[in-house]
PDB file of N, CA and C in Angstrom:
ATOM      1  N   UNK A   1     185.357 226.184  93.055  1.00  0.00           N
ATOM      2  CA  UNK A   1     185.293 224.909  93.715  1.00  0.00           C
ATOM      3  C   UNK A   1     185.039 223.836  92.658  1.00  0.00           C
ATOM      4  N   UNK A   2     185.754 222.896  92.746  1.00  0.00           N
ATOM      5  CA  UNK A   2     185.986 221.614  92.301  1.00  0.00           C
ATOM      6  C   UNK A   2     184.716 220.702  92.695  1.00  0.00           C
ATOM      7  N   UNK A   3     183.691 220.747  91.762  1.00  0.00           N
ATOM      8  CA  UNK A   3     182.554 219.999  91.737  1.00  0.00           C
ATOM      9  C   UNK A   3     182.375 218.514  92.337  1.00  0.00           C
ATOM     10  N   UNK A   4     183.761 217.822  91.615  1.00  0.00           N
ATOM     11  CA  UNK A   4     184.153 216.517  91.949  1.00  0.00           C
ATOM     12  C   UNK A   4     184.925 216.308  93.475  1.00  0.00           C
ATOM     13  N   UNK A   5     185.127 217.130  93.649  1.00  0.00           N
ATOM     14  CA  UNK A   5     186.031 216.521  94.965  1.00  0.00           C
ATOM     15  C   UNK A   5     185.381 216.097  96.267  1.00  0.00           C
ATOM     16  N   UNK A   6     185.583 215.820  96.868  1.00  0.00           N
ATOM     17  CA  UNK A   6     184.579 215.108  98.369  1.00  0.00           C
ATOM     18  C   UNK A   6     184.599 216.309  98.987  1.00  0.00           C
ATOM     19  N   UNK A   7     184.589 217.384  99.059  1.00  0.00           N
ATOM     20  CA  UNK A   7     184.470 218.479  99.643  1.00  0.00           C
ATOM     21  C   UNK A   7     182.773 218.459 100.055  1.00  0.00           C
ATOM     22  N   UNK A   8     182.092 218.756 101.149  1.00  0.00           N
ATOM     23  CA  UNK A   8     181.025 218.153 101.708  1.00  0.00           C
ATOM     24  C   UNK A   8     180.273 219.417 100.826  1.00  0.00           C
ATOM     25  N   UNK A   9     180.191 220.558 100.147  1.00  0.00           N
ATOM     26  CA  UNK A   9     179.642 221.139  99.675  1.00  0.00           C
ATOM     27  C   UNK A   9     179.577 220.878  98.180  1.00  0.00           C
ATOM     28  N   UNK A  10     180.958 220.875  97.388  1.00  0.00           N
ATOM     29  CA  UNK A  10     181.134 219.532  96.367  1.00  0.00           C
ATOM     30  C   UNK A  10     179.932 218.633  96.220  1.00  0.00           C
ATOM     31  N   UNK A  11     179.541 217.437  97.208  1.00  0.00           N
ATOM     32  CA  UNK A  11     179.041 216.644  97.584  1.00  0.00           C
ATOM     33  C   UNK A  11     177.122 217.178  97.753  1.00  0.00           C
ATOM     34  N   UNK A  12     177.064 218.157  98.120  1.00  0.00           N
ATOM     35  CA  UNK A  12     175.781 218.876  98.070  1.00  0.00           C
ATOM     36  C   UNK A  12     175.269 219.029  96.684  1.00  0.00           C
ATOM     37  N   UNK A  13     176.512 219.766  96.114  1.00  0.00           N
ATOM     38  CA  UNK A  13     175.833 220.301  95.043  1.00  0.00           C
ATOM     39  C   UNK A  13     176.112 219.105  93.779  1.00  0.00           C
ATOM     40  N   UNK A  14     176.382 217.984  94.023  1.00  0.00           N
ATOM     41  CA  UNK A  14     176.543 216.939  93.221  1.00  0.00           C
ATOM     42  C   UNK A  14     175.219 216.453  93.612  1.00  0.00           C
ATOM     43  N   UNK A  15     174.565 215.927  94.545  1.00  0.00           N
ATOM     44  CA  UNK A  15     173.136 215.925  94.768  1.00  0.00           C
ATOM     45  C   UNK A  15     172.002 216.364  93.774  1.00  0.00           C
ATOM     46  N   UNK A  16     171.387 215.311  93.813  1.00  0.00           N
ATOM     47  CA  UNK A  16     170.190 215.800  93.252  1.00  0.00           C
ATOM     48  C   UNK A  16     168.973 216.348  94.308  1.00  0.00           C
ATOM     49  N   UNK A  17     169.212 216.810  94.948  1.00  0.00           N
ATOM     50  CA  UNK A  17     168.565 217.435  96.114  1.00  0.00           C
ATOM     51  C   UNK A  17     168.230 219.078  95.671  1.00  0.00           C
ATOM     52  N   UNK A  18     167.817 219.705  94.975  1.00  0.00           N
ATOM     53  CA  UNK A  18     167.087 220.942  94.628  1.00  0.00           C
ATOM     54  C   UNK A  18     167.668 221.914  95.856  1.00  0.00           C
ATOM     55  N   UNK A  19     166.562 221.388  97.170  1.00  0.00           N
ATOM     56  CA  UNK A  19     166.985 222.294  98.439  1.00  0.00           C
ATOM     57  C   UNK A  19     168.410 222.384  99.057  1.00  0.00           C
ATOM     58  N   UNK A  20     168.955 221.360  98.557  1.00  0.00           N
ATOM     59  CA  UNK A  20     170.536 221.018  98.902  1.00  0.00           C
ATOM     60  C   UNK A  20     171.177 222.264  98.600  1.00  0.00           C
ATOM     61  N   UNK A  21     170.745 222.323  96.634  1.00  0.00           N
ATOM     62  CA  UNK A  21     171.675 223.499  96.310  1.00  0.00           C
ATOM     63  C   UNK A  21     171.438 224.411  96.649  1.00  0.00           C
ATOM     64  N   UNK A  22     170.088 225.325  96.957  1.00  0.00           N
ATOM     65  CA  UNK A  22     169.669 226.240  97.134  1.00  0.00           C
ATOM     66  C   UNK A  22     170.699 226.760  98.486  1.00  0.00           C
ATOM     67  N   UNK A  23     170.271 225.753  99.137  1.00  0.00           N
ATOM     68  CA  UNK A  23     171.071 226.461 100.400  1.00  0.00           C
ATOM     69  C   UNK A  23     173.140 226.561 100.445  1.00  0.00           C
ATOM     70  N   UNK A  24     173.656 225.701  99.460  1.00  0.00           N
ATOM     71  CA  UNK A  24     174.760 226.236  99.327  1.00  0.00           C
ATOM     72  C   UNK A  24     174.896 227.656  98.432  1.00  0.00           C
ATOM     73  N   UNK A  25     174.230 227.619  97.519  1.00  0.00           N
ATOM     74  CA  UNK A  25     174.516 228.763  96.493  1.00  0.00           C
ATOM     75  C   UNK A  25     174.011 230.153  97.225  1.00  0.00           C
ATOM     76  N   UNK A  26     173.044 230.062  98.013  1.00  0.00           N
ATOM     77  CA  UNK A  26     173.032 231.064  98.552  1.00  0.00           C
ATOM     78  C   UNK A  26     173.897 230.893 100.335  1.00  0.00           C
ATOM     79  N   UNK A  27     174.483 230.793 100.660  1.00  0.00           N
ATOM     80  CA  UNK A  27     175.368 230.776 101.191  1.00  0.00           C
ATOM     81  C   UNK A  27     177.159 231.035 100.916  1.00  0.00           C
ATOM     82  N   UNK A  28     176.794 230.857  99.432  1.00  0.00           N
ATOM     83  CA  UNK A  28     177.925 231.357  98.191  1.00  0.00           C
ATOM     84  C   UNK A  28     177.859 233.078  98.406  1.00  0.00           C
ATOM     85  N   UNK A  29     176.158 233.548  98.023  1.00  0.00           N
ATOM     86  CA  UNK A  29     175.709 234.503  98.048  1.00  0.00           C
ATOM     87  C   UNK A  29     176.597 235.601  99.064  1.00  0.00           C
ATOM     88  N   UNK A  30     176.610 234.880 100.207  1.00  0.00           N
ATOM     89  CA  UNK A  30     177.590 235.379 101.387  1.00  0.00           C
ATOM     90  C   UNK A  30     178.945 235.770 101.112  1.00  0.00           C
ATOM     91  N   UNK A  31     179.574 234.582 101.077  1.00  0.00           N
ATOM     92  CA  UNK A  31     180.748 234.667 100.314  1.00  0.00           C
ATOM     93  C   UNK A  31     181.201 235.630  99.375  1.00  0.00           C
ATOM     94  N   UNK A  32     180.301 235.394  98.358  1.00  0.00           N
ATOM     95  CA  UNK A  32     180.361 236.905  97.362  1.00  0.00           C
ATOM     96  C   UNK A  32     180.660 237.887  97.313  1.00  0.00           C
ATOM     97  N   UNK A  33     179.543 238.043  98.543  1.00  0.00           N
ATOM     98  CA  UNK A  33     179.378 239.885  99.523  1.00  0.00           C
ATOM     99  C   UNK A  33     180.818 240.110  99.990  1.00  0.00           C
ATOM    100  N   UNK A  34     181.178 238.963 100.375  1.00  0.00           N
ATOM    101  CA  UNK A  34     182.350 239.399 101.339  1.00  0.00           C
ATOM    102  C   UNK A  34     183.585 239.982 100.666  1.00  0.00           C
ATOM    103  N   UNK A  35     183.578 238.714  99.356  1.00  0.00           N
ATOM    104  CA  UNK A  35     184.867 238.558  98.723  1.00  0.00           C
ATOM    105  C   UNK A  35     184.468 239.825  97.835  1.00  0.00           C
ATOM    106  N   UNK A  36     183.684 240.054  96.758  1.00  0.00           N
ATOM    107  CA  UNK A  36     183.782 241.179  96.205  1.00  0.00           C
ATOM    108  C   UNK A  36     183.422 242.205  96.009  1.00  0.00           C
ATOM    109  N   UNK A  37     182.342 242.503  97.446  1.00  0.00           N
ATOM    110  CA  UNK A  37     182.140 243.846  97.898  1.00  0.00           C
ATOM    111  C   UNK A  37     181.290 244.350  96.722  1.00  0.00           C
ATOM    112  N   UNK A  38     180.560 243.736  96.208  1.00  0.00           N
ATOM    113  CA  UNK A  38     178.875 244.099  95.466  1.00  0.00           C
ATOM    114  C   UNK A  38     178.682 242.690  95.668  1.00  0.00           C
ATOM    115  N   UNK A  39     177.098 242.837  95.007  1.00  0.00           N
ATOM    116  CA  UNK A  39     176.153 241.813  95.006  1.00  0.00           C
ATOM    117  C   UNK A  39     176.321 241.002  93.566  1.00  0.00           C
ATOM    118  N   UNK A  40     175.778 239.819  93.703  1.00  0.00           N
ATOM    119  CA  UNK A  40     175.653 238.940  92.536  1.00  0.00           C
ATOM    120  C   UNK A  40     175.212 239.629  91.519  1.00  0.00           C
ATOM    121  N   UNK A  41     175.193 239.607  90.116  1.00  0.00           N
ATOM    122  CA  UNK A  41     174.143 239.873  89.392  1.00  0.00           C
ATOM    123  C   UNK A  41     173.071 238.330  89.212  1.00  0.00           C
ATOM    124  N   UNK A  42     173.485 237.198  88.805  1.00  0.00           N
ATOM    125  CA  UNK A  42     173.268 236.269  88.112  1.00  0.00           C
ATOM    126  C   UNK A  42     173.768 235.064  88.757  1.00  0.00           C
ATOM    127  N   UNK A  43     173.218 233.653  88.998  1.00  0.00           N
ATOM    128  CA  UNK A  43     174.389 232.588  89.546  1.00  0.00           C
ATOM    129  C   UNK A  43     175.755 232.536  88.500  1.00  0.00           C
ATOM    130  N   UNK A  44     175.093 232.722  87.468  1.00  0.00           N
ATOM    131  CA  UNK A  44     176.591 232.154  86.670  1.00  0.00           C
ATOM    132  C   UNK A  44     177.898 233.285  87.235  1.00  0.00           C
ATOM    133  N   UNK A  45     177.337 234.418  88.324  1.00  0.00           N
ATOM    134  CA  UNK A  45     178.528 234.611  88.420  1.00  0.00           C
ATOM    135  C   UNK A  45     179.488 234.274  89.345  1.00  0.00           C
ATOM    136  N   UNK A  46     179.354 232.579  90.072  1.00  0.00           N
ATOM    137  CA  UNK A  46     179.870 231.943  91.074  1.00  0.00           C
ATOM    138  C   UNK A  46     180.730 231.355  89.471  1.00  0.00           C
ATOM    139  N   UNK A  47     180.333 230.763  88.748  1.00  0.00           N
ATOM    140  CA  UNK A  47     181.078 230.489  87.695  1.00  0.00           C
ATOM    141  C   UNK A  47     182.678 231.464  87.220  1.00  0.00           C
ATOM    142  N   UNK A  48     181.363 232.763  86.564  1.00  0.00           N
ATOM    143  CA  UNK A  48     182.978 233.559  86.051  1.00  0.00           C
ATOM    144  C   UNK A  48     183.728 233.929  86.760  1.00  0.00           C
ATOM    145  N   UNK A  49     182.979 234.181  88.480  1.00  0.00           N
ATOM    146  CA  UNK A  49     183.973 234.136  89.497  1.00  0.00           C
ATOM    147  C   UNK A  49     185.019 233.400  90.063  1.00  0.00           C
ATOM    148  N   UNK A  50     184.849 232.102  89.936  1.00  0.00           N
ATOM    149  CA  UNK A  50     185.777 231.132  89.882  1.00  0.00           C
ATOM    150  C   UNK A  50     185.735 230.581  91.573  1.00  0.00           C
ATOM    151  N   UNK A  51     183.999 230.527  92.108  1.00  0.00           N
ATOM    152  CA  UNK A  51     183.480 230.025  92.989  1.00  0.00           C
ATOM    153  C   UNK A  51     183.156 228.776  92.751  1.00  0.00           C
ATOM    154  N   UNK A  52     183.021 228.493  91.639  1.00  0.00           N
ATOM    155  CA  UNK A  52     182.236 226.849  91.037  1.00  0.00           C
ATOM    156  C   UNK A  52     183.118 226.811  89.754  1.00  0.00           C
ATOM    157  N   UNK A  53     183.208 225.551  89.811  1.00  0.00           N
ATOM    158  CA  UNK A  53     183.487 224.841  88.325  1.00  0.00           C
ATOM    159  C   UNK A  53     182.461 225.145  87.582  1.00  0.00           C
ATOM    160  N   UNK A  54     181.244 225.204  88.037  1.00  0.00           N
ATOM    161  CA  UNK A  54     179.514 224.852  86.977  1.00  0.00           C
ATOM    162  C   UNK A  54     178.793 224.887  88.247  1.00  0.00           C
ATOM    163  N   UNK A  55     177.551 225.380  87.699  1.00  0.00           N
ATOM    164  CA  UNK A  55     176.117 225.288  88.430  1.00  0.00           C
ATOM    165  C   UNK A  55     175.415 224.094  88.725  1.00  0.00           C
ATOM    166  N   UNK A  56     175.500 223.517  89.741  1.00  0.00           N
ATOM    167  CA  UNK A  56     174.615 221.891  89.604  1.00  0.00           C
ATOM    168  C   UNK A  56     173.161 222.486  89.148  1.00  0.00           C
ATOM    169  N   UNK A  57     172.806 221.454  88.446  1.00  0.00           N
ATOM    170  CA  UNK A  57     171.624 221.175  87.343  1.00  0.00           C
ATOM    171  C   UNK A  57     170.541 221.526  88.611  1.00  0.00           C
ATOM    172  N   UNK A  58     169.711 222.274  87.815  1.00  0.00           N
ATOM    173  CA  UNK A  58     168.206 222.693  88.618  1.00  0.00           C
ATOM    174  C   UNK A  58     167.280 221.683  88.199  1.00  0.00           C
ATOM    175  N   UNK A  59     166.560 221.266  88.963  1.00  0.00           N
ATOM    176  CA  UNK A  59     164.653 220.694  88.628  1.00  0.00           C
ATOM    177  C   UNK A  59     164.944 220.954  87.312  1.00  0.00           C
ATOM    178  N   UNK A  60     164.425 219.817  86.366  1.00  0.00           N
ATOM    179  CA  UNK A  60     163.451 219.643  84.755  1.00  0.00           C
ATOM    180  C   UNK A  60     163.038 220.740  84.647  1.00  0.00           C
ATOM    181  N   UNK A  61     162.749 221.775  83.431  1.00  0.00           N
ATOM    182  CA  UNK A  61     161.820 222.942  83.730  1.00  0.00           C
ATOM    183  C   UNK A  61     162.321 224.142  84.258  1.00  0.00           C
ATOM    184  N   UNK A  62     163.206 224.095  85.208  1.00  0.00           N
ATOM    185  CA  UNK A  62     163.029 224.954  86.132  1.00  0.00           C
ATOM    186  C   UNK A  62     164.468 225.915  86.030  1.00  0.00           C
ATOM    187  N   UNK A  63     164.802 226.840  86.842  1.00  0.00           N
ATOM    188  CA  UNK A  63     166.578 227.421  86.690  1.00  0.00           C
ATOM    189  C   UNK A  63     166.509 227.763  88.183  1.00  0.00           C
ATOM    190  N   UNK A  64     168.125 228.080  88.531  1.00  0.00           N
ATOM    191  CA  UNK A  64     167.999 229.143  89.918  1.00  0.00           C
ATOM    192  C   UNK A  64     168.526 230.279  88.894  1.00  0.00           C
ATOM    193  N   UNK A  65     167.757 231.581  89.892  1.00  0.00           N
ATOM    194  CA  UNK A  65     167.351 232.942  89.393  1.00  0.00           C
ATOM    195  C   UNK A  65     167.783 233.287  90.920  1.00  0.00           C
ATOM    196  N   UNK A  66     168.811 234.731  90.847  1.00  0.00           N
ATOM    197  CA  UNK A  66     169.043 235.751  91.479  1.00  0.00           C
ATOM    198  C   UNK A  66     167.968 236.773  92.190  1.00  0.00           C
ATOM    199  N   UNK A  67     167.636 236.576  93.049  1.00  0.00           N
ATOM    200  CA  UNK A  67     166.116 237.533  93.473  1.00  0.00           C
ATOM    201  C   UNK A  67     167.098 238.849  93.918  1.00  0.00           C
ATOM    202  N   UNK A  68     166.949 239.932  93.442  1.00  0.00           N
ATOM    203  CA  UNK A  68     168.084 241.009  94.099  1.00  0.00           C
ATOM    204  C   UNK A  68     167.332 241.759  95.236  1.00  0.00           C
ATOM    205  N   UNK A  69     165.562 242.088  95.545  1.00  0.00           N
ATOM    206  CA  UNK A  69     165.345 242.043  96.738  1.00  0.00           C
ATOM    207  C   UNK A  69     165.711 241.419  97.865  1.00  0.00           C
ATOM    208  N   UNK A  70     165.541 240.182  97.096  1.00  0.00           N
ATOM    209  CA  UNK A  70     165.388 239.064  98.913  1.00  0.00           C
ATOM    210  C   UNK A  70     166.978 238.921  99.149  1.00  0.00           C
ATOM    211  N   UNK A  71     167.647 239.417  97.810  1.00  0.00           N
ATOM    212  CA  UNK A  71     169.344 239.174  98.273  1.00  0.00           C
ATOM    213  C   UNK A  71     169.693 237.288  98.159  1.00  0.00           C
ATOM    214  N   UNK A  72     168.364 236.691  97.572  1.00  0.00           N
ATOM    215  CA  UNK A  72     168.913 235.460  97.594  1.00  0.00           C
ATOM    216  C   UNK A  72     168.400 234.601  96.087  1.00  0.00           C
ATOM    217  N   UNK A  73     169.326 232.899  96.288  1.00  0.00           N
ATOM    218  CA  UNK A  73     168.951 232.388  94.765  1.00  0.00           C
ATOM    219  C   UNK A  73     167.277 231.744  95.034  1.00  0.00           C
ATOM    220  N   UNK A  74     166.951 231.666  93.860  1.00  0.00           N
ATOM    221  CA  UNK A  74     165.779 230.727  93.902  1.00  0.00           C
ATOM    222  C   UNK A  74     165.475 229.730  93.071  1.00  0.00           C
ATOM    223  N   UNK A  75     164.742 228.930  93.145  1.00  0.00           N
ATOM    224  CA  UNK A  75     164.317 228.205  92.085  1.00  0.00           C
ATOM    225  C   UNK A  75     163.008 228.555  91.059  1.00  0.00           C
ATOM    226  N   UNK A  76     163.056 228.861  89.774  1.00  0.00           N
ATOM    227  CA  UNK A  76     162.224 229.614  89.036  1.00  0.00           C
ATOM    228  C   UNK A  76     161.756 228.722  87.627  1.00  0.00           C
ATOM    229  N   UNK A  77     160.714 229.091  87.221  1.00  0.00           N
ATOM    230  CA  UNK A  77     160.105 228.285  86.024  1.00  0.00           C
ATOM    231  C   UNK A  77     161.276 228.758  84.615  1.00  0.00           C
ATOM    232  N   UNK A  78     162.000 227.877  83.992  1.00  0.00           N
ATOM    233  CA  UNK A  78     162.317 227.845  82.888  1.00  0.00           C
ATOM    234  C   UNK A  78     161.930 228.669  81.488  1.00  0.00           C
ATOM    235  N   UNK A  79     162.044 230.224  81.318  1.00  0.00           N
ATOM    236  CA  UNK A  79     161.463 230.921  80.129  1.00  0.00           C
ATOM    237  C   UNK A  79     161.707 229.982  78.966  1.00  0.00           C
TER     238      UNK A  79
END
């Protein structure tokens, strides 16, 4: 997906809204499952997947991180 385009999820994740993204990327998460029949390892793999152009920017500090219990992304402190 085309970061730039008015696509209302586009538009989310162009946001600086933290919770915005959370809830598309894991809703990507879905998608994923569906389309390639395993689980994420990592967000960047909406990237090499060719789900996203790029990851919208997390919180200062902070990253989204793959929780593989909860099956979902999160927002996590910056190693």
């Amino acid at each position: 997906m085309d970061l730039n385009s008015d696509n209302p999820v586009a538009k989310a994740l162009r946001s600086n809204d933290p919770q915005a993204h959370l809830r598309v990327l894991n809703e990507l998460v879905m998608v994923w499952d569906q389309s390639q029949g395993k689980p994420i390892t990592s967000p960047e793999d909406f990237v090499k997947g060719g789900l996203l152009s790029r990851l919208p920017n997390p919180p200062p500090g902070m990253r989204f991180t793959y929780n593989a219990s909860r099956r979902q992304i999160e927002i996590t402190p910056a190693r």
